[in-house]
Protein backbone atom coordinates (compact mmCIF):
# COMPACT_ATOMS: atom_id res chain seq x y z
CA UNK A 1 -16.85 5.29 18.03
CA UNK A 2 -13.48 5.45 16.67
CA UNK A 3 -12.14 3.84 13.74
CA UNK A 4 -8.58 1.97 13.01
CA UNK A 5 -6.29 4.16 10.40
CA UNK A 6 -3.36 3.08 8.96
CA UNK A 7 -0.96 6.06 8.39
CA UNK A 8 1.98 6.20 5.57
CA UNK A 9 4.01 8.97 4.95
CA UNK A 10 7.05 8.21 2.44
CA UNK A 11 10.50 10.34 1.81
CA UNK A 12 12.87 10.99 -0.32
CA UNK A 13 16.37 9.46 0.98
CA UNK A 14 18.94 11.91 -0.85
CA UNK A 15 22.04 10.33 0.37
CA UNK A 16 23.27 7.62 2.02
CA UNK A 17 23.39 9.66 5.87
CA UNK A 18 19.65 10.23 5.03
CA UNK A 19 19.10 6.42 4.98
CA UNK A 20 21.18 5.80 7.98
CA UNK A 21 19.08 9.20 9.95
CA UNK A 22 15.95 7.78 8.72
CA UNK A 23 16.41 4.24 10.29
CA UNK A 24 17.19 6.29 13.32
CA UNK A 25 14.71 8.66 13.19
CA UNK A 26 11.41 5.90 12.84
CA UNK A 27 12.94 3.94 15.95
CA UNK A 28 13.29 7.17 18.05
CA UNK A 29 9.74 7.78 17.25
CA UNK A 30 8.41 4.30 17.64
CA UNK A 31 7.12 4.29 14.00
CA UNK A 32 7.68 1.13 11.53
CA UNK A 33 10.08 2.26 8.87
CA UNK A 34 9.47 0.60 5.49
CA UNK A 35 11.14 0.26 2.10
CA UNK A 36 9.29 -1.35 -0.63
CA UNK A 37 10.55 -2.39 -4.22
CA UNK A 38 8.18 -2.43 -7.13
CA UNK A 39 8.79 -3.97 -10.02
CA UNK A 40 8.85 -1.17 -12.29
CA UNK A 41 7.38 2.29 -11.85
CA UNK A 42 9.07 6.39 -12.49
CA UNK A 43 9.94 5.43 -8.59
CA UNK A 44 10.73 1.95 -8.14
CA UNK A 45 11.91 2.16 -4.73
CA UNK A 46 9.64 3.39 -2.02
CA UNK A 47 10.64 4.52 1.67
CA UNK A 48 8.10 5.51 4.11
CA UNK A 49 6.48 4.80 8.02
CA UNK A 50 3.39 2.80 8.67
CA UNK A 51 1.51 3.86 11.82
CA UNK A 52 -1.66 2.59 12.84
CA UNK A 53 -3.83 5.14 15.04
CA UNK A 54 -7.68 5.35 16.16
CA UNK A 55 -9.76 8.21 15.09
CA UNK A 56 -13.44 9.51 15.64
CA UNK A 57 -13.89 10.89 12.01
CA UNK A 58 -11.62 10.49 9.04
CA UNK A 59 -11.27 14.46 8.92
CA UNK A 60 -9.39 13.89 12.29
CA UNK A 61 -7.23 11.03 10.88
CA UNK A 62 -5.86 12.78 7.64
CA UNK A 63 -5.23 15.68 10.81
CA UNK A 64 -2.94 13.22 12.23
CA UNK A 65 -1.54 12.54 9.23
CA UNK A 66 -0.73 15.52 8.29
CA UNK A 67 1.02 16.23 11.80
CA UNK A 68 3.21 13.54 11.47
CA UNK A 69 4.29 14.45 7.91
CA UNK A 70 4.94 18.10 9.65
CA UNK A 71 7.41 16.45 12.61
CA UNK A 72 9.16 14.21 9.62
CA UNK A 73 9.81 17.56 7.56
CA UNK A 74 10.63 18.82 11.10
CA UNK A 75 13.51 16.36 10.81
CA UNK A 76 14.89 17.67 7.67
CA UNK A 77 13.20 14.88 5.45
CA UNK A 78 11.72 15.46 2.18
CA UNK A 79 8.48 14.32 2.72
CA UNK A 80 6.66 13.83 -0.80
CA UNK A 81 3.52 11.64 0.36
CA UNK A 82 0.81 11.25 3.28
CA UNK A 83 -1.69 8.70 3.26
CA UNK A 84 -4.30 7.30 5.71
CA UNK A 85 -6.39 3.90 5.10
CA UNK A 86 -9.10 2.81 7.22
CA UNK A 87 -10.37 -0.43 6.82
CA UNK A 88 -12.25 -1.35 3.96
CA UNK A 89 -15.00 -3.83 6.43
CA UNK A 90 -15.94 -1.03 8.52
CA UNK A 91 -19.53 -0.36 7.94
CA UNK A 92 -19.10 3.39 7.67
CA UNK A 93 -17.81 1.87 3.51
CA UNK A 94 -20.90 -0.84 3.41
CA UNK A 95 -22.49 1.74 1.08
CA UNK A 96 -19.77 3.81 -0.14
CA UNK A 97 -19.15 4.40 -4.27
CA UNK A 98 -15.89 5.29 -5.83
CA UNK A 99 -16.16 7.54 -8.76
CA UNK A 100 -12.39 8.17 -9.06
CA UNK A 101 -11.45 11.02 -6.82
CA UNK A 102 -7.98 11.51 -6.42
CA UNK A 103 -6.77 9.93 -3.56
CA UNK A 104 -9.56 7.73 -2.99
CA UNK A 105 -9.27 4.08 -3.96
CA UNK A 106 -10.02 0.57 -2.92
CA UNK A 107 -7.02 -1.28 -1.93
CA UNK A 108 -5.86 -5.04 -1.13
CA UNK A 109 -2.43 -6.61 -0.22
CA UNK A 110 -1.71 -9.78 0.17
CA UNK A 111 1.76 -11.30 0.25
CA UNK A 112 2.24 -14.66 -1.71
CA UNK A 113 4.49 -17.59 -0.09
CA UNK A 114 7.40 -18.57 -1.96
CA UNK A 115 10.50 -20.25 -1.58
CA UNK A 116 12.36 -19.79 -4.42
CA UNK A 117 14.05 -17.30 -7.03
CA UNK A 118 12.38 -19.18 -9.85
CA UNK A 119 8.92 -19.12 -7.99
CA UNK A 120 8.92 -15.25 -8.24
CA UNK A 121 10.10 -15.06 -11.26
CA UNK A 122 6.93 -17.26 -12.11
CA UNK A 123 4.97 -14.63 -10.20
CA UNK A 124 6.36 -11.78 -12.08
CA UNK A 125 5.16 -13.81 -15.32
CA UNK A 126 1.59 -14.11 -14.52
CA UNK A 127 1.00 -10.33 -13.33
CA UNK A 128 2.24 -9.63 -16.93
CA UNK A 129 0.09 -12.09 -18.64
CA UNK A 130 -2.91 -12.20 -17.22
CA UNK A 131 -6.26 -11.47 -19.25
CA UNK A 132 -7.90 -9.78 -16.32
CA UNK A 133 -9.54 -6.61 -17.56
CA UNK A 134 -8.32 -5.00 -14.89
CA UNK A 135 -4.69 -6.06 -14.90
CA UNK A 136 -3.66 -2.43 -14.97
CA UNK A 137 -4.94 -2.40 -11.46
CA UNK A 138 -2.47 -4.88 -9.59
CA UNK A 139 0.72 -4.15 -8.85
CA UNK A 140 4.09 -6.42 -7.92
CA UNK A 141 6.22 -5.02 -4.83
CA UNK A 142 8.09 -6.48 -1.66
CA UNK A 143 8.97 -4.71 1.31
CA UNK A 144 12.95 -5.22 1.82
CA UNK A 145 12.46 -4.33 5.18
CA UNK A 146 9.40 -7.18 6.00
CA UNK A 147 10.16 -10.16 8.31
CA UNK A 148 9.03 -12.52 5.55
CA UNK A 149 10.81 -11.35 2.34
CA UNK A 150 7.74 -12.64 0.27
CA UNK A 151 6.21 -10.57 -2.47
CA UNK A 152 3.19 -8.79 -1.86
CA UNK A 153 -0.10 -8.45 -4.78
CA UNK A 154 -1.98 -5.21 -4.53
CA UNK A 155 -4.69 -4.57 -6.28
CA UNK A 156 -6.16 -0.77 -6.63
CA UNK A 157 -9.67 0.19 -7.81
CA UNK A 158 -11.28 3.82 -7.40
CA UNK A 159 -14.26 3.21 -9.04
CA UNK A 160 -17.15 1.24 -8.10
CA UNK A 161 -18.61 -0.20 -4.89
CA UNK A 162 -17.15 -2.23 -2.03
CA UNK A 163 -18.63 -5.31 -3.10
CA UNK A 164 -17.51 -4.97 -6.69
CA UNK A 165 -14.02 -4.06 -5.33
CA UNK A 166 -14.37 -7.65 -3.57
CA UNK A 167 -15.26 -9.62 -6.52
CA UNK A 168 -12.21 -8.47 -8.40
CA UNK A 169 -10.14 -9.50 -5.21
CA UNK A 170 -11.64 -12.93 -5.56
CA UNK A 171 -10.98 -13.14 -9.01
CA UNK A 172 -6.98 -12.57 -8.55
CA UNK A 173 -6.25 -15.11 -6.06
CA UNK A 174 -8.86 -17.60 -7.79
CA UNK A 175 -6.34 -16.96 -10.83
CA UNK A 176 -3.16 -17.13 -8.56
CA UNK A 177 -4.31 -20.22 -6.37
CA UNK A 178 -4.89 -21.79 -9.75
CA UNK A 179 -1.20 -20.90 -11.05
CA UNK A 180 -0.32 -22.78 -7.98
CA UNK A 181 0.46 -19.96 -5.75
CA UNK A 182 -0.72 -19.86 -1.90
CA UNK A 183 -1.73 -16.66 -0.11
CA UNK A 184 0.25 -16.23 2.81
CA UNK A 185 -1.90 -15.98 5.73
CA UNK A 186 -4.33 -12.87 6.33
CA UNK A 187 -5.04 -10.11 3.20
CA UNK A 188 -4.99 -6.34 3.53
CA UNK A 189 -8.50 -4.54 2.65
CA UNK A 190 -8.35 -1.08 2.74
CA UNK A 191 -9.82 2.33 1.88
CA UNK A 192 -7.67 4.88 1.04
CA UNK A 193 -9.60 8.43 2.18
CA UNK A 194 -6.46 10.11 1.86
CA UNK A 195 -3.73 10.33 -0.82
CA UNK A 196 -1.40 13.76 -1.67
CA UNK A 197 0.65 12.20 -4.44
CA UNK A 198 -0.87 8.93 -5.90
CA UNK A 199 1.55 10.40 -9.23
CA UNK A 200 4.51 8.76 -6.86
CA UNK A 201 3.44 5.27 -8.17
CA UNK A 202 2.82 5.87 -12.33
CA UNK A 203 3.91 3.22 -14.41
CA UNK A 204 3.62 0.17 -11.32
CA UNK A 205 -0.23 0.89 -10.86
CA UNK A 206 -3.12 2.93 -12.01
């Protein structure tokens, strides 16, 4: 039985031609090209594909992966990270323990609906005020190149079990649903088995 992975690899855009190849490049190759924005971070802005594929075993997915980052670097990109992400529900996780491998993490997105500057700036408040232990842990970005334009909440745990990863979920949108803040429809649960250069996001998220 195969399972879903969700495949990233990101790139360093060294001019403004690489931008305008790279647009080019994703849409030749039927891959979705995003740029995401952090809000702080050594590398605030982000540029990579997301590709979802179905693989037997996840040694076969990172495989993939890995070929893809090959025929992007074939394209004279810089390619500086590969990631694939199953999903967190399968039941191949159900028992699964993170003891902080590199790589290997827990993961959740969810995008929160606003409508206004002053809403995300409200937003941007709580993630730096809020007494969750784990605050260190959830991250602020928004993907320039979405549909929606809304900000997206992760939050990034490699330690612990699936259903402690869960609670901790729980915990952030009980605290943003009480700030007033409404989830915008379906979250993002994720395993990361795969990771080169989790160093590309220090100082945005642990």
């Amino acid at each position: 039985m195969s399972t879903l992975y969700e495949i990233h690899v990101s790139v360093n855009l060294n001019s403004p031609i690489d931008e305008i190849r790279w647009v080019w490049f994703c849409k030749e190759h039927k891959w979705k090209s995003i740029r995401v924005v952090n809000d702080k971070g050594e590398n605030p802005v982000q540029n990579m594909i997301g590709k979802w594929c179905s693989r037997p075993t996840v040694t076969e997915a990172i495989a993939h992966a890995d070929e893809i980052a090959s025929e992007i670097e074939d394209g004279k990109f810089d390619v500086v990270r590969v990631k694939a992400e199953a999903m967190m529900m399968n039941s191949q996780f159900e028992d699964t323990y993170l003891t902080g491998e590199k790589g290997v993490y827990w993961e959740f997105h969810f995008k929160i609906a606003i409508d206004k500057m002053m809403d995300f700036v409200k937003l941007a408040t709580w993630k730096e005020t809020t007494e969750l232990p784990f605050r260190d842990n959830i991250g602020l970005s928004m993907s320039t190149s979405g549909e929606t334009k809304y900000p997206i909440i992760t939050l990034r745990l490699s330690h612990g079990t699936r259903d402690e990863a869960i609670q901790k979920k729980d915990e952030v949108i009980a605290e943003l649903k009480e700030a007033g803040f409404h989830i915008h429809d379906k979250l993002q649960a994720e395993c990361s088995v795969y990771d080169t250069y989790p160093e590309e996001d220090a100082g945005w998220i642990v």
